[in-house]
C-alpha atoms as a PDB file:
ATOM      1  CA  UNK A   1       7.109 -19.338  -0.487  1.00  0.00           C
ATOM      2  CA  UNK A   2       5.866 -19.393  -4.017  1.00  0.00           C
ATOM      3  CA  UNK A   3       6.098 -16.515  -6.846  1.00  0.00           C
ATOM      4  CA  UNK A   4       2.611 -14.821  -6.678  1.00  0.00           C
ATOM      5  CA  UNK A   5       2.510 -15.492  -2.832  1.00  0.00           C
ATOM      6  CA  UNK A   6       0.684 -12.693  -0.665  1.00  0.00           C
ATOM      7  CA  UNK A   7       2.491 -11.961   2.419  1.00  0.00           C
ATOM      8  CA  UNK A   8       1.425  -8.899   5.315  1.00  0.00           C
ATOM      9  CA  UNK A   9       5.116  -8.008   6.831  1.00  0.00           C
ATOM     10  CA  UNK A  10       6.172  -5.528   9.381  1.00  0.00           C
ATOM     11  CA  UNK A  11       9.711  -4.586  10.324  1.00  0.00           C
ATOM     12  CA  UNK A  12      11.641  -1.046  10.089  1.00  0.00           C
ATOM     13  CA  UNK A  13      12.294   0.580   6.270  1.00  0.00           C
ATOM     14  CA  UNK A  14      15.586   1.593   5.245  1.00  0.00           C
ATOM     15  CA  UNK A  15      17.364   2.890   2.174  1.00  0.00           C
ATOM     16  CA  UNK A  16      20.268   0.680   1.020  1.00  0.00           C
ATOM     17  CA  UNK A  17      22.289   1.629  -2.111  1.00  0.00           C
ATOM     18  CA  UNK A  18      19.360   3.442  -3.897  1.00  0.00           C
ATOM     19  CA  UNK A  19      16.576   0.397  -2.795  1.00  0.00           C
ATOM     20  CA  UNK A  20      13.894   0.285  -0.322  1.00  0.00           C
ATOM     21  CA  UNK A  21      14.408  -2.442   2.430  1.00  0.00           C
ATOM     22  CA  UNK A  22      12.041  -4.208   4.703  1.00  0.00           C
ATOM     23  CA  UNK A  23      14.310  -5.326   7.754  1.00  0.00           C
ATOM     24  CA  UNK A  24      12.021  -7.976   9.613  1.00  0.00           C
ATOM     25  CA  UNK A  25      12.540  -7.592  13.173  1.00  0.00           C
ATOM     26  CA  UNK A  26      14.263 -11.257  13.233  1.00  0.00           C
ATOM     27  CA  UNK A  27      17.082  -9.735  10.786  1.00  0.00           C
ATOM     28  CA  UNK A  28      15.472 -11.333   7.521  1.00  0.00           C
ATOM     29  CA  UNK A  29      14.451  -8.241   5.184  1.00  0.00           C
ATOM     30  CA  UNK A  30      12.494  -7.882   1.277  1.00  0.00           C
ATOM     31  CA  UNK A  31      13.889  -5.607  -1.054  1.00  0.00           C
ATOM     32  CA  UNK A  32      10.255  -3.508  -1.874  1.00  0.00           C
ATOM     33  CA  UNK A  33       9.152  -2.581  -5.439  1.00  0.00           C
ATOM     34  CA  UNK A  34       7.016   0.519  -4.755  1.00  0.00           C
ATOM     35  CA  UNK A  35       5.058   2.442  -8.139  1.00  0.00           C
ATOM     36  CA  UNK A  36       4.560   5.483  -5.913  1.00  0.00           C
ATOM     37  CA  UNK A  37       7.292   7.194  -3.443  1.00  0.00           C
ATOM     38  CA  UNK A  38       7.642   6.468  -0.213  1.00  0.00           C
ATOM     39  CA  UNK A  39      10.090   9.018   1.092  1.00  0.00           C
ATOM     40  CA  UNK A  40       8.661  10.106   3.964  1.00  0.00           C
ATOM     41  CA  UNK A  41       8.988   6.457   5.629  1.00  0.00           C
ATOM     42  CA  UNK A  42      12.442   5.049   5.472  1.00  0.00           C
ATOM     43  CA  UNK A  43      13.688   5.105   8.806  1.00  0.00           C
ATOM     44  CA  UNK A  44      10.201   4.440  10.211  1.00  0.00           C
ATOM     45  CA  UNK A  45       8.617   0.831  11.401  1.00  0.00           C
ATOM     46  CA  UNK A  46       6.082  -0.246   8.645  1.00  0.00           C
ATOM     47  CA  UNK A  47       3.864  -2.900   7.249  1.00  0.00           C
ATOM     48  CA  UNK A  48       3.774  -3.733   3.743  1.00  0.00           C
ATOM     49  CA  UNK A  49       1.136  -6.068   2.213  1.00  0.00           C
ATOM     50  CA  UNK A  50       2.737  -7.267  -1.142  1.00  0.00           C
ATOM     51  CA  UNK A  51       3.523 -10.299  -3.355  1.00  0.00           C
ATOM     52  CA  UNK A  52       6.709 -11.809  -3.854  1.00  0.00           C
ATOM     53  CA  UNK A  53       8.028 -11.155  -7.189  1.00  0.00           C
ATOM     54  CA  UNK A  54      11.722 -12.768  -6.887  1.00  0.00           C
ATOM     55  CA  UNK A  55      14.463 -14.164  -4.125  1.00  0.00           C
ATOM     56  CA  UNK A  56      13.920 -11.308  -1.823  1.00  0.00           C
ATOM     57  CA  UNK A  57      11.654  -9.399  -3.984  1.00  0.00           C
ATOM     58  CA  UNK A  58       7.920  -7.987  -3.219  1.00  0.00           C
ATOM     59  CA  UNK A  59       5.882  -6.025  -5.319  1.00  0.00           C
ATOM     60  CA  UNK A  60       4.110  -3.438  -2.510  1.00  0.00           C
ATOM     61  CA  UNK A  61       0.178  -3.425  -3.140  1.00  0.00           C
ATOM     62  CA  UNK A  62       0.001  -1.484   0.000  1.00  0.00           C
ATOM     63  CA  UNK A  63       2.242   0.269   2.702  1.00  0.00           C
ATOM     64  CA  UNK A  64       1.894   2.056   5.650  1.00  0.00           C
ATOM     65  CA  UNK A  65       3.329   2.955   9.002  1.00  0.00           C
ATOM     66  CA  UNK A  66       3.409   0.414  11.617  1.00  0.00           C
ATOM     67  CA  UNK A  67       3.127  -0.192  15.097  1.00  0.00           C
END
């Protein structure tokens, strides 16, 4: 998986030490770069379209709750 790759994920959001996290249902997770908040859904299941900026990294073009 490229820099610059697209990627749709789902999994639950959490808050860990002052970052957004995307835990993956099969224990993998993305730290999320978000440019608007996104406080009402940590804690909640979600999917995130975004592109992978780093390691772990994606850069959220869109998120939402999931199923």
């Amino acid at each position: 998986m490229p820099i610059g790759s697209e990627h749709i994920e789902e999994g639950l959001l959490l808050r860990e030490r002052g970052e957004l996290i995307l835990r993956r249902d099969d224990g993998d997770g993305w730290r999320l770069r978000l440019d608007e908040p996104a406080e009402a859904l940590p804690g909640s299941r979600v999917r995130v379209h975004g592109v992978r900026s780093g390691f772990d990294l994606l850069d959220v073009v869109r998120i939402g709750r999931g199923d």
